[in-house]
Protein backbone atom coordinates (compact mmCIF):
# COMPACT_ATOMS: atom_id res chain seq x y z
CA UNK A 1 -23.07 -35.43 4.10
CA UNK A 2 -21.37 -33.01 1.36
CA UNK A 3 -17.99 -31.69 1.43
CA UNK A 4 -17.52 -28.06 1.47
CA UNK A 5 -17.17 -27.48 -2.83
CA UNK A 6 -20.19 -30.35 -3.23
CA UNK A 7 -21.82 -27.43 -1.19
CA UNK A 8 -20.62 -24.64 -3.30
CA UNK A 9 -21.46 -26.22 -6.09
CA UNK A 10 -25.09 -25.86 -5.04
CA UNK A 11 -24.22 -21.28 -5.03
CA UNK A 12 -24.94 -19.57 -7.84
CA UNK A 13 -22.26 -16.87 -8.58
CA UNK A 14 -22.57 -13.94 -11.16
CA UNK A 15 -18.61 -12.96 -10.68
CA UNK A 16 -17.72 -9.31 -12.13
CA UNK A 17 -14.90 -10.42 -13.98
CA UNK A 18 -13.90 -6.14 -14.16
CA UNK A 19 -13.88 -5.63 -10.17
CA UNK A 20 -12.52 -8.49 -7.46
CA UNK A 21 -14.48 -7.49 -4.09
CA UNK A 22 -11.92 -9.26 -2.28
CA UNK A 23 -7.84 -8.08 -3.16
CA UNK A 24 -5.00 -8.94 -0.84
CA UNK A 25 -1.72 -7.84 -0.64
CA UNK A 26 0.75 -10.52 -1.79
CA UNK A 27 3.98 -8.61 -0.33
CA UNK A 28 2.39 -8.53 3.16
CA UNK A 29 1.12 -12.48 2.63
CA UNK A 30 4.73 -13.10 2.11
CA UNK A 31 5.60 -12.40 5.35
CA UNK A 32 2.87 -13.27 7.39
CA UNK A 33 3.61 -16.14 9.72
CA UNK A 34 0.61 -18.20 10.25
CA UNK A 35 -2.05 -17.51 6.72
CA UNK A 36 -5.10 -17.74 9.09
CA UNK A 37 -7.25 -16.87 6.27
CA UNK A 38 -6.49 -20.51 4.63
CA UNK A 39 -7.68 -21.78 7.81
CA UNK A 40 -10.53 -19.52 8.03
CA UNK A 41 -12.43 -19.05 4.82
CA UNK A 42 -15.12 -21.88 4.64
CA UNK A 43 -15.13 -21.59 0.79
CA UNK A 44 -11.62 -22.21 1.14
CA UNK A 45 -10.57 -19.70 -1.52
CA UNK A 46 -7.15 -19.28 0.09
CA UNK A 47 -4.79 -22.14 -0.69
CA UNK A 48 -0.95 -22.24 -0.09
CA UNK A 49 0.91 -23.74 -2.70
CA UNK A 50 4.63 -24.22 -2.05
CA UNK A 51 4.70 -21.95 0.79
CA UNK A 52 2.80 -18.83 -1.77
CA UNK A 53 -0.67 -18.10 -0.50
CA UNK A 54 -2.89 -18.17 -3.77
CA UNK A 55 -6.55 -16.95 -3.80
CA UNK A 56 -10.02 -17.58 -5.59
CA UNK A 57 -11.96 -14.55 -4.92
CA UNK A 58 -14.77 -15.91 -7.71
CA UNK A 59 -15.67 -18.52 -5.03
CA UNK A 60 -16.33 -16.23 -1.95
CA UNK A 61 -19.55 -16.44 -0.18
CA UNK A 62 -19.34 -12.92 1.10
CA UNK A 63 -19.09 -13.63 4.49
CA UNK A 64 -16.01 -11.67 5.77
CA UNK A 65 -14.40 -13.86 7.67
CA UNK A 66 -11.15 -13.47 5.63
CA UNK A 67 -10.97 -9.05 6.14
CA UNK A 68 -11.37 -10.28 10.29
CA UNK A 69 -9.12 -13.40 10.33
CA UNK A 70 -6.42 -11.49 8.34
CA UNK A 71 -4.18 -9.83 11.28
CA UNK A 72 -1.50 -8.96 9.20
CA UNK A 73 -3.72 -6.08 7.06
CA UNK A 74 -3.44 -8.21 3.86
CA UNK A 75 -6.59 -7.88 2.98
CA UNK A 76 -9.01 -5.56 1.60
CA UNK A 77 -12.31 -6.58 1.16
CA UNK A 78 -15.30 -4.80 -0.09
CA UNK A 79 -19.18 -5.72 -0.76
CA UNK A 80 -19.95 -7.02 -4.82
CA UNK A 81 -21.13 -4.16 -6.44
CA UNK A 82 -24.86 -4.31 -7.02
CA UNK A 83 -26.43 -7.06 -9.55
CA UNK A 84 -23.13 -9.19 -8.72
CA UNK A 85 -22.05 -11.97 -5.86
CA UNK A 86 -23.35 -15.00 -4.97
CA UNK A 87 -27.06 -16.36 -5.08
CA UNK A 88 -28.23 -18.54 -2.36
CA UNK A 89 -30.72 -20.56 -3.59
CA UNK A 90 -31.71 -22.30 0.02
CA UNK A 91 -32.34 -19.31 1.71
């Protein structure tokens, strides 16, 4: 069985380098008391790293879960704009 970036690895992204889809507030991140979203994100494209939440938005899959898991209002997440985002190639 794959582990979850041996599984990403099989996406294809075309990543607008000019406009994130996903942007998140680090002053609110700072405060929050529980960074669900690291737990949440199955791409896992939010990390903490001593005790600062960092993010990867070029590895989203586009599947929200981050703009519902977030309860603090930290993020702000928006669909790629046309032509851009990930490529599934299974389907």
């Amino acid at each position: 069985m794959m582990d979850i970036k041996e599984r990403l690895g099989t996406i294809k992204y075309d990543v607008d380098k000019e406009y994130a889809h996903i942007t998140v507030d680090e002053a609110i991140c700072e405060k929050c008391p529980h960074h669900f979203c690291v737990m949440a994100c199955p791409a896992q494209c939010y990390t903490l790293q001593n005790g600062k939440l960092m993010f990867n938005y070029e590895d989203c899959v586009e599947c929200g879960t981050c703009s519902v898991a977030c309860d603090q209002g930290s993020v702000t997440w928006h669909y790629p704009k046309a032509g851009k985002g990930v490529v599934y190639k299974f389907g």
